[in-house]
Protein backbone atom coordinates (compact mmCIF):
# COMPACT_ATOMS: atom_id res chain seq x y z
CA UNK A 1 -10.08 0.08 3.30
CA UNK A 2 -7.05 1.88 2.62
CA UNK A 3 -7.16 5.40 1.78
CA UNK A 4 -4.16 6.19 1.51
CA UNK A 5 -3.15 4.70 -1.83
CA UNK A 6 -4.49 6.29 -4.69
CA UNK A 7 -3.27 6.22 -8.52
CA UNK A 8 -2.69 8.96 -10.78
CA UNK A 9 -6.28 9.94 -11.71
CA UNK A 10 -7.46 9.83 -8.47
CA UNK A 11 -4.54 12.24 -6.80
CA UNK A 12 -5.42 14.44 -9.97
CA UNK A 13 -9.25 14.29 -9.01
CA UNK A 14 -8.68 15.13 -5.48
CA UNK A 15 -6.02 18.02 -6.19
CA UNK A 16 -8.25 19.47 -8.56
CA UNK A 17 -11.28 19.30 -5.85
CA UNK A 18 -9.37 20.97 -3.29
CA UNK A 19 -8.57 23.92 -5.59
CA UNK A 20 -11.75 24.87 -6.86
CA UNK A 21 -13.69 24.66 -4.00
CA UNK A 22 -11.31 27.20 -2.86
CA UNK A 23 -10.87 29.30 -6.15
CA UNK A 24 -14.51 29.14 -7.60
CA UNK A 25 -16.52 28.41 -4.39
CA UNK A 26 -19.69 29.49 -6.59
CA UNK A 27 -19.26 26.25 -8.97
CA UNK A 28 -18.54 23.88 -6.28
CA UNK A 29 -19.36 21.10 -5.83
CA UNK A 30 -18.17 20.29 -9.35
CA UNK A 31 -20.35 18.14 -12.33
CA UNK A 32 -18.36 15.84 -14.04
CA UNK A 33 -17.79 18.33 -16.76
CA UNK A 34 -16.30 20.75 -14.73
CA UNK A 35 -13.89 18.27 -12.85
CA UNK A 36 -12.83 17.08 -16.51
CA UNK A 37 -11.76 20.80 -17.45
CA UNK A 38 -10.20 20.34 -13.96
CA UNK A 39 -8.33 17.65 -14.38
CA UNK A 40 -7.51 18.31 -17.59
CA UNK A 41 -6.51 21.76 -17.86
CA UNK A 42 -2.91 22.38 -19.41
CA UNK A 43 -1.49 25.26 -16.99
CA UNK A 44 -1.02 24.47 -13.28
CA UNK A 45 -0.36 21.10 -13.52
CA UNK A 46 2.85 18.59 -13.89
CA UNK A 47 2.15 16.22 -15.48
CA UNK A 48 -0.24 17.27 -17.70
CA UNK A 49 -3.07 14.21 -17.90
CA UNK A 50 -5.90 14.24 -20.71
CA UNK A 51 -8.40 12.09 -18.12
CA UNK A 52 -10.92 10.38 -20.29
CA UNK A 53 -15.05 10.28 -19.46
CA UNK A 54 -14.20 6.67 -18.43
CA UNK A 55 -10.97 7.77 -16.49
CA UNK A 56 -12.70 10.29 -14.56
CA UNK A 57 -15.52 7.97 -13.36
CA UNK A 58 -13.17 5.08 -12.30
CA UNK A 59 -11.15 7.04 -10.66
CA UNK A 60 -14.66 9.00 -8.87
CA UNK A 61 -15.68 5.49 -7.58
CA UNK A 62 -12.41 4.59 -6.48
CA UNK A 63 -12.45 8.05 -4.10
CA UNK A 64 -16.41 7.06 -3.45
CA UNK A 65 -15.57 3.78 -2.31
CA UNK A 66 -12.55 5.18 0.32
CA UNK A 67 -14.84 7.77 1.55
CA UNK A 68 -12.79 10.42 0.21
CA UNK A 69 -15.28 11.94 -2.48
CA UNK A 70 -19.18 11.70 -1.96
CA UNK A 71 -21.58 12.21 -5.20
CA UNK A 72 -24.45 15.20 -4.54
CA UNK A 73 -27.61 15.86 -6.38
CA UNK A 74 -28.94 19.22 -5.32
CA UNK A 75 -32.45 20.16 -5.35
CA UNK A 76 -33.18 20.78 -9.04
CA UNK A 77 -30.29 19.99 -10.43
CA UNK A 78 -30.34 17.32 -13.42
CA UNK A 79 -26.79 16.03 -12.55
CA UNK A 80 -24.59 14.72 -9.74
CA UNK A 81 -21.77 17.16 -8.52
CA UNK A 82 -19.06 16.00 -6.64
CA UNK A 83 -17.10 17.57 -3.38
CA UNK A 84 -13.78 16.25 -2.01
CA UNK A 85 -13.84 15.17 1.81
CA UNK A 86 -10.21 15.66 2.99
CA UNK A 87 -11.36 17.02 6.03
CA UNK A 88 -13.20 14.67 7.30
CA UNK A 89 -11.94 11.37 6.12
CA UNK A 90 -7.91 12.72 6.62
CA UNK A 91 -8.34 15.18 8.83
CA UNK A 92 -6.44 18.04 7.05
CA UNK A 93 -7.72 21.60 6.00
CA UNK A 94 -6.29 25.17 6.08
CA UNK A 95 -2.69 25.37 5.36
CA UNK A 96 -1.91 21.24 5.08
CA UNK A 97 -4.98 20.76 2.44
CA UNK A 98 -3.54 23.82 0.22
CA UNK A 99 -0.18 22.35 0.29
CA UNK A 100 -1.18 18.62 -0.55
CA UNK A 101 -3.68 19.91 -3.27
CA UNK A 102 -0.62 22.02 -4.66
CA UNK A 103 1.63 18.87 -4.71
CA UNK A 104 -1.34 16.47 -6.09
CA UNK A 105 -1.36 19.30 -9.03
CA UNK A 106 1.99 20.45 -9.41
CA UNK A 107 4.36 17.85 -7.93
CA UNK A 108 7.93 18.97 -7.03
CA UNK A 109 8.28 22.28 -5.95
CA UNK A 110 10.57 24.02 -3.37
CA UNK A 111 8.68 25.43 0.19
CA UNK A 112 9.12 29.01 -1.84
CA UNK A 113 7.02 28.29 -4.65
CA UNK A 114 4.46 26.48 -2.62
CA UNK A 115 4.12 29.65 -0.96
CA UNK A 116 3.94 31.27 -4.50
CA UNK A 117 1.90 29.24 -6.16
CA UNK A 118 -0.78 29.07 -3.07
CA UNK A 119 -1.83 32.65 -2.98
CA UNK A 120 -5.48 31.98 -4.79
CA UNK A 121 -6.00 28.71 -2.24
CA UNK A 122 -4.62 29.92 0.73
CA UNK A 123 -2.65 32.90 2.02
CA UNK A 124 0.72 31.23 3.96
CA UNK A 125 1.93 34.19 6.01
CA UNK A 126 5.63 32.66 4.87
CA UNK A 127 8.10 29.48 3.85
CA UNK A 128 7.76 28.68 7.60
CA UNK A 129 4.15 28.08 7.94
CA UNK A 130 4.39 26.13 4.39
CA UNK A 131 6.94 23.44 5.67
CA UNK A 132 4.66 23.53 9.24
CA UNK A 133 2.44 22.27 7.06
CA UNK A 134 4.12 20.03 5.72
CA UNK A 135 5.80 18.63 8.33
CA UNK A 136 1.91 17.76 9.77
CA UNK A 137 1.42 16.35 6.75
CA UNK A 138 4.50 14.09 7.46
CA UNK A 139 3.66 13.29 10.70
CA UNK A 140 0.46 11.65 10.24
CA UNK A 141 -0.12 7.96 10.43
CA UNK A 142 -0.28 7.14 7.86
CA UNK A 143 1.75 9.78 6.66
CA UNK A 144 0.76 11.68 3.59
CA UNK A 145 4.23 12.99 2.45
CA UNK A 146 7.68 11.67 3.07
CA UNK A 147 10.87 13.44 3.01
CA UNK A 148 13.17 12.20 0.42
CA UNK A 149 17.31 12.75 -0.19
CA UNK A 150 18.51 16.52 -0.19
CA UNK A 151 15.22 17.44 2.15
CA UNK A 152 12.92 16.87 -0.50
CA UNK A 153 9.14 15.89 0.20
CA UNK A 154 6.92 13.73 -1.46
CA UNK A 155 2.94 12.77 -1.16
CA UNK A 156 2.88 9.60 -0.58
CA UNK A 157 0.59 8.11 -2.88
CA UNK A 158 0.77 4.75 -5.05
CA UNK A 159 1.15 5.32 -8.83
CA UNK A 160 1.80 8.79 -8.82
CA UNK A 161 4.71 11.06 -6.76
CA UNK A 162 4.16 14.35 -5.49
CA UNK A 163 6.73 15.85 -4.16
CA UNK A 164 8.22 19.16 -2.42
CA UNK A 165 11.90 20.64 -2.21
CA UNK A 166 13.16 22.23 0.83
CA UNK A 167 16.72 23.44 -0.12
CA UNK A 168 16.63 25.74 3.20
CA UNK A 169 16.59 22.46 5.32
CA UNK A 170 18.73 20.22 3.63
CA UNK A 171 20.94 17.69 5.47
């Protein structure tokens, strides 16, 4: 099974995973409400999606079925939450799971406003330790973003482009 290709809702369900674990660590794992407002929210995200109810659950049994999302149902809890599982299935947490989720979200953005736009997920200590990052995130196999022309980065994901800028390195 290849988990490496994803389409648009599902890159939108696992960005939006990765960030609220991290921003509202209280609510997390996420019901299927919650992940809507998620995934659906109009500021912090390009391009702005309206996921249906329908949407949302393909796209959760897609990420079920490639290991990258598994379904909870705590002890007294009437409904199933939902936690990503980038670290384990990809390998990738810290630093390299802030930047992807970032991209999933956002899509292009230069090494700068990664840094930026990270602060609430994860504290990079500079533009250097964002295009580390990154360039882990490149160097996987197989890898999760690519560089593109004028040193730009993308996620490599079918049906949907993230991607990154990196005017500082360009060729």
């Amino acid at each position: 099974m290849d988990t490496h290709q994803l389409d648009a809702a599902e890159v939108r369900v696992l960005g939006a995973l990765v960030e609220k674990q991290a921003l509202t660590p209280d609510a997390y794992p996420l019901t299927l409400n919650s992940l809507s407002s998620a995934c659906n929210q109009l500021t912090s995200r390009e391009p702005v999606m309206q996921l249906s109810d329908a949407e949302l659950s393909a796209a959760l049994d897609g990420l079920m079925t490639k290991k990258l999302v598994t379904e909870r149902l705590p002890a007294g809890s009437r409904v199933a939450k939902y936690e990503h599982r980038l670290n384990y299935e990809w390998n990738i947490d810290g630093a390299r799971q802030a930047a992807l989720a970032l991209l999933m979200l956002r899509g292009p953005q230069t090494s700068a406003e990664i840094r930026t736009r990270s602060g609430r997920i994860y504290s990079f200590a500079g533009v250097e330790e964002v295009e580390g990052a990154l360039d882990a995130l490149a160097d996987k196999y197989p890898p999760l973003v690519m560089k593109l022309p004028r040193s730009r980065v993308s996620a490599k994901r079918a049906g949907a482009t993230c991607s990154v800028a990196n005017p500082a390195r360009a060729n």
